[in-house]
PDB file of N, CA and C in Angstrom:
ATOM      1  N   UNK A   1     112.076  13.792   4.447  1.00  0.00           N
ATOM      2  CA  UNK A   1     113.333  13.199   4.009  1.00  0.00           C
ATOM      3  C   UNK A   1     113.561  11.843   4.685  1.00  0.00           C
ATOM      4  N   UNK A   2     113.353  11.891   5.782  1.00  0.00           N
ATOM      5  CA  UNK A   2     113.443  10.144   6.698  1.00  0.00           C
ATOM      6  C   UNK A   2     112.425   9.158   5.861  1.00  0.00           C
ATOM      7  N   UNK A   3     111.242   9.802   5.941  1.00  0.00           N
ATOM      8  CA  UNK A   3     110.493   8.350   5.407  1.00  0.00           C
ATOM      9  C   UNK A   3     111.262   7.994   3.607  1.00  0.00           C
ATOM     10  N   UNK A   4     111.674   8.836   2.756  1.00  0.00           N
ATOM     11  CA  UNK A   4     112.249   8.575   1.653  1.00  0.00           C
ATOM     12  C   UNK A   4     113.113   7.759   1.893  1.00  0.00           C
ATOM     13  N   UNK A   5     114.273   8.231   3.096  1.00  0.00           N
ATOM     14  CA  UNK A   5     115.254   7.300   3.493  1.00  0.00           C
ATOM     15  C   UNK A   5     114.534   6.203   3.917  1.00  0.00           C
ATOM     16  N   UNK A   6     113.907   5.813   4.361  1.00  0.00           N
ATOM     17  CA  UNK A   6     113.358   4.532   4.844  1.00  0.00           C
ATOM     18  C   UNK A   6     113.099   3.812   3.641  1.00  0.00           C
ATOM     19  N   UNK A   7     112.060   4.479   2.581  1.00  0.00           N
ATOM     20  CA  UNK A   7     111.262   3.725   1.789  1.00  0.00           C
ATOM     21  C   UNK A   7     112.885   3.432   0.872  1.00  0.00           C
ATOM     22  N   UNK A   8     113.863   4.368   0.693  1.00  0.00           N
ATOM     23  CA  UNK A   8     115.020   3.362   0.346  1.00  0.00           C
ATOM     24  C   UNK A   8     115.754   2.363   0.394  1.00  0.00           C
ATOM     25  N   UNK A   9     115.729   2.313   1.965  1.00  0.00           N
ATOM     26  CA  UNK A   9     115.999   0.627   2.282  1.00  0.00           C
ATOM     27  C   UNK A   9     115.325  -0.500   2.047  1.00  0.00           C
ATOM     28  N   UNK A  10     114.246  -0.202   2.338  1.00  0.00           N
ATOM     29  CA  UNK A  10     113.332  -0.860   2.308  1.00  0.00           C
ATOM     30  C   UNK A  10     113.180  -1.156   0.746  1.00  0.00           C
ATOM     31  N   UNK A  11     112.959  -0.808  -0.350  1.00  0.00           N
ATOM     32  CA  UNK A  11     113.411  -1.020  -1.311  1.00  0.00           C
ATOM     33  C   UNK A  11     114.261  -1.771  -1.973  1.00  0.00           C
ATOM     34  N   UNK A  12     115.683  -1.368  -1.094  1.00  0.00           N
ATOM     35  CA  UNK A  12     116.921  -2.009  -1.432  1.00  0.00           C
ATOM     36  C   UNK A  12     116.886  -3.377  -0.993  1.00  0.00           C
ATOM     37  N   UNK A  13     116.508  -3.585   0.456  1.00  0.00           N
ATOM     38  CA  UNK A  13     116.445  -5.133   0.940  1.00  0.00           C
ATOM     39  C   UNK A  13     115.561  -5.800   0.065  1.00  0.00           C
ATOM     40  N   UNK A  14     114.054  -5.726  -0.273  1.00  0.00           N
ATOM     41  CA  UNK A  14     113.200  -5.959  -1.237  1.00  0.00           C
ATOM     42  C   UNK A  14     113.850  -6.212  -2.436  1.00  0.00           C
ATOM     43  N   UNK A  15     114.824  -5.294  -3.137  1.00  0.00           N
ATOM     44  CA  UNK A  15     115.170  -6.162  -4.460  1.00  0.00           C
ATOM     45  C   UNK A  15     116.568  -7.080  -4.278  1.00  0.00           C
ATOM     46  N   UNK A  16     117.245  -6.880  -3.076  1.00  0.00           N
ATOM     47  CA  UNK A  16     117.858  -7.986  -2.832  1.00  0.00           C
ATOM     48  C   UNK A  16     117.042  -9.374  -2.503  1.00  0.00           C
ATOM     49  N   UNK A  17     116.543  -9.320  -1.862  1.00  0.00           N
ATOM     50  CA  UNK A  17     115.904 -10.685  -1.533  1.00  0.00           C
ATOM     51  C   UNK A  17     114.968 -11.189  -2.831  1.00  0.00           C
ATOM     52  N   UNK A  18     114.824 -10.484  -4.001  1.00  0.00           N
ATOM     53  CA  UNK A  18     114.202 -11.253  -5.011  1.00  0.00           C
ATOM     54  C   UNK A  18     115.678 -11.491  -5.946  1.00  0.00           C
ATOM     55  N   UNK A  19     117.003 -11.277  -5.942  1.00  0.00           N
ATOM     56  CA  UNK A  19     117.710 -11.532  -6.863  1.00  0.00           C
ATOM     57  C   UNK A  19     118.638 -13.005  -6.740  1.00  0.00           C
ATOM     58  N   UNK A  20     118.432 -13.464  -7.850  1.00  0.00           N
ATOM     59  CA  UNK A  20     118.922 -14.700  -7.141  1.00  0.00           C
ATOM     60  C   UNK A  20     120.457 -15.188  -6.583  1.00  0.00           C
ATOM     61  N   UNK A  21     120.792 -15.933  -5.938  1.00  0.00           N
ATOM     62  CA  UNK A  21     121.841 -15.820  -5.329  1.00  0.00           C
ATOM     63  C   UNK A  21     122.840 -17.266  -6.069  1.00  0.00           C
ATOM     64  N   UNK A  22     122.799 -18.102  -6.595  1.00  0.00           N
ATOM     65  CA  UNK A  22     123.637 -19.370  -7.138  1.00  0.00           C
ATOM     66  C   UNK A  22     124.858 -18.856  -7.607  1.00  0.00           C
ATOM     67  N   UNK A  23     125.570 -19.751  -6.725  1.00  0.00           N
ATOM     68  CA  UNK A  23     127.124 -19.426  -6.770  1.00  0.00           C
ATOM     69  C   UNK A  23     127.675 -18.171  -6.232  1.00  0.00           C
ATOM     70  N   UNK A  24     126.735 -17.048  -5.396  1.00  0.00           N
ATOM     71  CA  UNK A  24     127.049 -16.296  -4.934  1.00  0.00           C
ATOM     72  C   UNK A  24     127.584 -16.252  -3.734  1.00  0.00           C
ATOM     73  N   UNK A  25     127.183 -17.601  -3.236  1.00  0.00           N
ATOM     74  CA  UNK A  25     127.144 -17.122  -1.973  1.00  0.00           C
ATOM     75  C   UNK A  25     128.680 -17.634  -0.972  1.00  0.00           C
ATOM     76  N   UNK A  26     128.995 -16.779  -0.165  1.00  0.00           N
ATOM     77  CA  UNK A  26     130.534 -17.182   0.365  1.00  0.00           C
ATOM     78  C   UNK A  26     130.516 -17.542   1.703  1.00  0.00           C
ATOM     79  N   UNK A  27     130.664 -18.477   2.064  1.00  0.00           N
ATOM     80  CA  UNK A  27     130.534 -19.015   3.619  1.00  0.00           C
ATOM     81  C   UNK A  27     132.080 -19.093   3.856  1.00  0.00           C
ATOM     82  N   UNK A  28     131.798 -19.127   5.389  1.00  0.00           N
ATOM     83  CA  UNK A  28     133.408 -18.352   5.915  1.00  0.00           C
ATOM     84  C   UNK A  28     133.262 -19.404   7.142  1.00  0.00           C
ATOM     85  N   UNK A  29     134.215 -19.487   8.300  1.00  0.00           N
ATOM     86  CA  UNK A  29     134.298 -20.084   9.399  1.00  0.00           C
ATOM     87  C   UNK A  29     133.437 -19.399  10.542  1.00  0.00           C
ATOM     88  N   UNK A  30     132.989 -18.054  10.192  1.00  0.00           N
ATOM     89  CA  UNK A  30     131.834 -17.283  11.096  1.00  0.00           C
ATOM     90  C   UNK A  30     130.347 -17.818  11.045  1.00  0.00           C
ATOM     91  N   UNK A  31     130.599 -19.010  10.511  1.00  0.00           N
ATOM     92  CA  UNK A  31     129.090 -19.812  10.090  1.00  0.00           C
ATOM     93  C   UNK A  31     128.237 -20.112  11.566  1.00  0.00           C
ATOM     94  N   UNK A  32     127.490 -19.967  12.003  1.00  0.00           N
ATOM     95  CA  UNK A  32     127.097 -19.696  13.184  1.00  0.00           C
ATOM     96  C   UNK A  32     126.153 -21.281  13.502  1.00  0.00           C
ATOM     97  N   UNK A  33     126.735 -22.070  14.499  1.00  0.00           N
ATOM     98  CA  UNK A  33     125.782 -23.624  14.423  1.00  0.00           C
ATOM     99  C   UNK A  33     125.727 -23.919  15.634  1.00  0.00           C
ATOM    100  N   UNK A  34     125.146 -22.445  16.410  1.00  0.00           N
ATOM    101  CA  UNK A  34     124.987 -22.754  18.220  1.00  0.00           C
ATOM    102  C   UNK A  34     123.981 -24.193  17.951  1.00  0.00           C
ATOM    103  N   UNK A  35     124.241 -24.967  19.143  1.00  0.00           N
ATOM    104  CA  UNK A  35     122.907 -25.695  19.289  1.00  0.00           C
ATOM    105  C   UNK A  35     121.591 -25.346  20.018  1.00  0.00           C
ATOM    106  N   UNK A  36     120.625 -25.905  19.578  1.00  0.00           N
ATOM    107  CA  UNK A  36     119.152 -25.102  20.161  1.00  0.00           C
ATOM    108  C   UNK A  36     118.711 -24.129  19.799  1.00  0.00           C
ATOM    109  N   UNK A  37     120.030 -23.307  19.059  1.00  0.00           N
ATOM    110  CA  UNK A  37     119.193 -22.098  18.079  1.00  0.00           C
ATOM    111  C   UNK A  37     118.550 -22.466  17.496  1.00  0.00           C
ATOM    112  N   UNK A  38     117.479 -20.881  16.948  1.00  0.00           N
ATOM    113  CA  UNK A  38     116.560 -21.634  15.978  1.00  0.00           C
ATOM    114  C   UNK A  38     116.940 -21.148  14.683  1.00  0.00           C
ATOM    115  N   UNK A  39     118.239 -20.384  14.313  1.00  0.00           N
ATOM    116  CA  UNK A  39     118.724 -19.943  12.807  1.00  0.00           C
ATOM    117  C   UNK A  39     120.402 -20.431  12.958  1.00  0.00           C
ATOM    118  N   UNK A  40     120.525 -21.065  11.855  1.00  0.00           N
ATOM    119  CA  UNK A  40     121.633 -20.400  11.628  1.00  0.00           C
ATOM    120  C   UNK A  40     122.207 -19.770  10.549  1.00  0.00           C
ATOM    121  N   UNK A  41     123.435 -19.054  10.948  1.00  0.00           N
ATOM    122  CA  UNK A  41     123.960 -17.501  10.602  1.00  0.00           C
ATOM    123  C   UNK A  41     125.233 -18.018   9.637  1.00  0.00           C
ATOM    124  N   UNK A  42     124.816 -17.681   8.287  1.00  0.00           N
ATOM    125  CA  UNK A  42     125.869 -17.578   7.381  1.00  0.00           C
ATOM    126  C   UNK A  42     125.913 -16.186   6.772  1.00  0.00           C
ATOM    127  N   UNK A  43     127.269 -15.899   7.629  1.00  0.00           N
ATOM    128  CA  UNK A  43     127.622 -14.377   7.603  1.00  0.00           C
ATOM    129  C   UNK A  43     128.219 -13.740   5.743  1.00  0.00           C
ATOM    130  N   UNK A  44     127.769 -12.711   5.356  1.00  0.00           N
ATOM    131  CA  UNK A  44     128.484 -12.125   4.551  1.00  0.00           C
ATOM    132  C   UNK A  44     129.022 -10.673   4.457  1.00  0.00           C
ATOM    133  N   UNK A  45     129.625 -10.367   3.540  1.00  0.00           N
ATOM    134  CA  UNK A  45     130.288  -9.504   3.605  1.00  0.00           C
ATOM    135  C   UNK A  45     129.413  -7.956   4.055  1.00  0.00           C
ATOM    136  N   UNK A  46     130.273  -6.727   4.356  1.00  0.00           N
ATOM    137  CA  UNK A  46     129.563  -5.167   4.672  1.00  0.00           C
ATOM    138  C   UNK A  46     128.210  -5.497   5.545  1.00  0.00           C
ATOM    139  N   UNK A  47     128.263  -6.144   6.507  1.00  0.00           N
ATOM    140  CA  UNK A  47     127.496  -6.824   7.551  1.00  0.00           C
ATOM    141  C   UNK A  47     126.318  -7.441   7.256  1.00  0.00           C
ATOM    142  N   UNK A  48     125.851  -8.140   6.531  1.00  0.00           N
ATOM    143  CA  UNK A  48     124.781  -9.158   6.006  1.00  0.00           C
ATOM    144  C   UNK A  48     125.534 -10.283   6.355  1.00  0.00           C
ATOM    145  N   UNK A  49     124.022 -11.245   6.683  1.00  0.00           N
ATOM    146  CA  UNK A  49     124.204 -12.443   7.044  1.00  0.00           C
ATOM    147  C   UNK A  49     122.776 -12.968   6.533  1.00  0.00           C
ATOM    148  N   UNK A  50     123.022 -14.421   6.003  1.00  0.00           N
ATOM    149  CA  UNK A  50     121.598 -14.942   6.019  1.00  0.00           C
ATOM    150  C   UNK A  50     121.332 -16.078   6.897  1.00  0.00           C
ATOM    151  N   UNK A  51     120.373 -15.370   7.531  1.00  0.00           N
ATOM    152  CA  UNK A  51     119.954 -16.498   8.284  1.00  0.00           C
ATOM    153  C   UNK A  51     118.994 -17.981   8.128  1.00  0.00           C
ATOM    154  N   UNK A  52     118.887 -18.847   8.111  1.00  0.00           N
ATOM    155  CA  UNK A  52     118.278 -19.887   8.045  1.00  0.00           C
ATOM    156  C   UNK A  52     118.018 -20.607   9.160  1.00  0.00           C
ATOM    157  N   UNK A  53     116.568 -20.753   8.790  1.00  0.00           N
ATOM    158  CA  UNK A  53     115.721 -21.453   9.913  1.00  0.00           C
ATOM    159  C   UNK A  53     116.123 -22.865  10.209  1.00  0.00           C
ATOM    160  N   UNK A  54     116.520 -23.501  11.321  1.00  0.00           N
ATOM    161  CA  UNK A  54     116.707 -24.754  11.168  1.00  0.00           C
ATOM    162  C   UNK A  54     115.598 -25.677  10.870  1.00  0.00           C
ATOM    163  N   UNK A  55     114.517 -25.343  11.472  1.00  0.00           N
ATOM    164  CA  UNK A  55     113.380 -26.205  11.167  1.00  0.00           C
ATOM    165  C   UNK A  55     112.747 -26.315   9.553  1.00  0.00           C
ATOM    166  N   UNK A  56     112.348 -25.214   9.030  1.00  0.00           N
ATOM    167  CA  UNK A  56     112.484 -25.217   8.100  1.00  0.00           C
ATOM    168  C   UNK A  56     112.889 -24.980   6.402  1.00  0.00           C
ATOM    169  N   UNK A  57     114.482 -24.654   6.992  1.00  0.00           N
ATOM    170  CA  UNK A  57     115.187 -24.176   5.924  1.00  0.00           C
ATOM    171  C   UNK A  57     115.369 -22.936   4.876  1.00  0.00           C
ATOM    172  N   UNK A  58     114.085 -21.874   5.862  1.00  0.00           N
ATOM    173  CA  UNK A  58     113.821 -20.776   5.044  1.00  0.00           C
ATOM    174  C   UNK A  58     114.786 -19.636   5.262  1.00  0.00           C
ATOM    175  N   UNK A  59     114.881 -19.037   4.708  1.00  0.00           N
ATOM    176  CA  UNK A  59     116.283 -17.529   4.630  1.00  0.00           C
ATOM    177  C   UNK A  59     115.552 -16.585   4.961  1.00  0.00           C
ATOM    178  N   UNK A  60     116.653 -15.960   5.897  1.00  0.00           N
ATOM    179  CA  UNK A  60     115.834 -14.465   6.127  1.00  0.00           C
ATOM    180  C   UNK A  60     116.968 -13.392   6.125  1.00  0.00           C
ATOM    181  N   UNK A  61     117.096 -12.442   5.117  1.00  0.00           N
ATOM    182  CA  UNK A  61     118.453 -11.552   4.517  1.00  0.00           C
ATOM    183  C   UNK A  61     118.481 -10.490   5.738  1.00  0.00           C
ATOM    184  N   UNK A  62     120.051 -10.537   6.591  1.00  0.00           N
ATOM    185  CA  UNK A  62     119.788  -9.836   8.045  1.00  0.00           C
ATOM    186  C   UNK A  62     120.795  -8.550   7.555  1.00  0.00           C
ATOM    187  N   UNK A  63     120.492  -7.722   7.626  1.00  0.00           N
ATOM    188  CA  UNK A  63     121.582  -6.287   7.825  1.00  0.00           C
ATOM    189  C   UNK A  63     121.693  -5.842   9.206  1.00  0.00           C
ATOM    190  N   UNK A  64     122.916  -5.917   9.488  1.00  0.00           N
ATOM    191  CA  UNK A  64     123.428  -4.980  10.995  1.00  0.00           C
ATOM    192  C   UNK A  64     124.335  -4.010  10.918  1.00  0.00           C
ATOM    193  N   UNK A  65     123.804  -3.090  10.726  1.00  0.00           N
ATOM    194  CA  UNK A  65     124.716  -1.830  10.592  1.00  0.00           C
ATOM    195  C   UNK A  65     125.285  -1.318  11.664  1.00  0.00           C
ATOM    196  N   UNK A  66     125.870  -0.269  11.989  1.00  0.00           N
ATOM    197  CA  UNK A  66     126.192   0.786  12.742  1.00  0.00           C
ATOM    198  C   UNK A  66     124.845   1.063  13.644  1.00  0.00           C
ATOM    199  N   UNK A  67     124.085   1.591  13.003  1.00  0.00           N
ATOM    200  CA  UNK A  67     122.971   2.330  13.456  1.00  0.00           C
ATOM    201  C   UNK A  67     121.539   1.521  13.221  1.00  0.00           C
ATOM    202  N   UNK A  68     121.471   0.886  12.440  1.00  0.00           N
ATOM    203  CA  UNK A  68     120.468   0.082  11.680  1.00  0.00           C
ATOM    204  C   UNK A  68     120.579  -1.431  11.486  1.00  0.00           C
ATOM    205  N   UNK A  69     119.125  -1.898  12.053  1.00  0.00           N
ATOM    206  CA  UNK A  69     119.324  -3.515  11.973  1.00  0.00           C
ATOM    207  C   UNK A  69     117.921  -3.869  11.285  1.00  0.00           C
ATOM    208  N   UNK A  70     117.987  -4.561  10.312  1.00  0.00           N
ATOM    209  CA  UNK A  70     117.059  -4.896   9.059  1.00  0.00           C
ATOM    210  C   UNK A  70     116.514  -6.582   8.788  1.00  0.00           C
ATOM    211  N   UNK A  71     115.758  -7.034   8.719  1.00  0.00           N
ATOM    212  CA  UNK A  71     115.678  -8.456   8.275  1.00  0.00           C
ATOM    213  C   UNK A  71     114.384  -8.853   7.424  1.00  0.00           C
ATOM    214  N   UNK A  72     114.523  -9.704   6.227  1.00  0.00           N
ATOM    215  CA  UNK A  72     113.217  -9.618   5.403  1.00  0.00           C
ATOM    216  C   UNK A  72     113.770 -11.429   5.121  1.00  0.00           C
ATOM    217  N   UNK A  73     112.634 -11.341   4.885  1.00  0.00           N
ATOM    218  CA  UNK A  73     112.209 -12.642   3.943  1.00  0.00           C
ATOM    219  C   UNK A  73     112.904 -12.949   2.746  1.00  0.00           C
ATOM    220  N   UNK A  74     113.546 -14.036   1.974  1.00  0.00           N
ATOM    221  CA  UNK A  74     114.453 -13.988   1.004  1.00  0.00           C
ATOM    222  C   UNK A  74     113.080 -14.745  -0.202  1.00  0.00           C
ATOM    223  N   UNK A  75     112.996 -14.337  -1.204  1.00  0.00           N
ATOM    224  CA  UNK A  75     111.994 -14.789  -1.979  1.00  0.00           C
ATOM    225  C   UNK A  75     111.988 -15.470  -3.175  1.00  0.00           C
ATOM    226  N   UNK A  76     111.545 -16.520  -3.582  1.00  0.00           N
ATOM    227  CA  UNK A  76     112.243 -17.080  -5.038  1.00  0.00           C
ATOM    228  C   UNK A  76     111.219 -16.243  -5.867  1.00  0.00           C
ATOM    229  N   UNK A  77     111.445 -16.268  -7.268  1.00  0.00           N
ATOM    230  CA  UNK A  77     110.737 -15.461  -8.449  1.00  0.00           C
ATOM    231  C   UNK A  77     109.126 -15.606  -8.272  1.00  0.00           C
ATOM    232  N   UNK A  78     108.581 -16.513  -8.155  1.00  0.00           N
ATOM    233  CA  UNK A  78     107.586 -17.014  -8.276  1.00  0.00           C
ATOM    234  C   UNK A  78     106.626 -16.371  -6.672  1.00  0.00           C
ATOM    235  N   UNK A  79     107.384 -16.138  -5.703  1.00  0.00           N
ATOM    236  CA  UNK A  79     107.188 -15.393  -4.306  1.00  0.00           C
ATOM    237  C   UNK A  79     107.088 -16.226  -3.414  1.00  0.00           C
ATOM    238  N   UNK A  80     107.675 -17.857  -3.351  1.00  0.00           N
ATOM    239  CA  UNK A  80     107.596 -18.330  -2.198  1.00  0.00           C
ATOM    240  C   UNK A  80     108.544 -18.588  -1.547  1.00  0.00           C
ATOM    241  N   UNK A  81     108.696 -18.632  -0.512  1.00  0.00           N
ATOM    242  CA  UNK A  81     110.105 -18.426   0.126  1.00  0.00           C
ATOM    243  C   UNK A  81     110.744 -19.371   0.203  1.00  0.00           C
ATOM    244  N   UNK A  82     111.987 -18.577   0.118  1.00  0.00           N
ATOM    245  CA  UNK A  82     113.742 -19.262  -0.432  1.00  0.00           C
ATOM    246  C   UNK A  82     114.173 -20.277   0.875  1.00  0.00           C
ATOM    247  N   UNK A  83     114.087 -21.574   0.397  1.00  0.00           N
ATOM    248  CA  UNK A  83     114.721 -22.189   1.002  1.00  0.00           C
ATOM    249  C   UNK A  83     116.433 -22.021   1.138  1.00  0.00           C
ATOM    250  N   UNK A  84     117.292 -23.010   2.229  1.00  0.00           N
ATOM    251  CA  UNK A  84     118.515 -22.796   1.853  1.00  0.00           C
ATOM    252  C   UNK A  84     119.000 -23.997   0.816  1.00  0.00           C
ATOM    253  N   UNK A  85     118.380 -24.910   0.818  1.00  0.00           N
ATOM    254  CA  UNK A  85     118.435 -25.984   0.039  1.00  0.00           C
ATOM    255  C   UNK A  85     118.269 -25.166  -1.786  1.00  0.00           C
ATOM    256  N   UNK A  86     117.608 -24.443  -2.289  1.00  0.00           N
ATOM    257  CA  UNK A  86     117.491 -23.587  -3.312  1.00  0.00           C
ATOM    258  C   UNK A  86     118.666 -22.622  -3.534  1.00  0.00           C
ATOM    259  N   UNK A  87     119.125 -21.995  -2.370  1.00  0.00           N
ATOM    260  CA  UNK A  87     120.662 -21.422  -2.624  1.00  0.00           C
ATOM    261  C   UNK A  87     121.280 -21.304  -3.691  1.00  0.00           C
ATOM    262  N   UNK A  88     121.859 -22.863  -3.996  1.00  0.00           N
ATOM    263  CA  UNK A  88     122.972 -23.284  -4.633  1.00  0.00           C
ATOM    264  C   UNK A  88     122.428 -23.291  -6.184  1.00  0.00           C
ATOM    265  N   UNK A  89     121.535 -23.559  -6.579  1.00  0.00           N
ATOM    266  CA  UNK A  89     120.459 -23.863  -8.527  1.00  0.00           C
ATOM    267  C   UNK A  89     119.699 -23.274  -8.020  1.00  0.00           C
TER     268      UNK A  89
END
């Protein structure tokens, strides 16, 4: 029963990170722009945040749950990874 539960999340993050996001996305004042980090954190709602690389602009879809902390790769259709500059179109 655990690994099912697993292969569910895992799943779930997987078809989130291929769906596309334009005009979805809601940035708040929790926008995270420490300096010297190397992401920053645009938080969303039921504890997701996406993070973006400063160097090179790539997303990485973060879940922090209660119990569970998750992070994958955000992917455009084609499978190369989602810039934040791509976001928005």
């Amino acid at each position: 029963m655990r690994h099912k539960l697993t292969s569910l999340i895992l799943a779930t993050l997987a078809a989130l990170s291929l769906t596309g996001c334009s005009g979805g996305i809601v940035e708040d004042d929790k926008t995270e722009t420490v300096s010297g980090a190397m992401f920053i954190r645009h938080e969303l709602a039921g504890g997701y945040s996406i993070l973006e690389e400063r160097e090179t602009g790539i997303c990485y879809l973060e879940y922090d749950g209660p119990r569970r902390h998750a992070l994958t790769v955000m992917l455009n259709p084609d499978g190369t990874p989602r810039t934040w500059s791509e976001m928005d179109g």
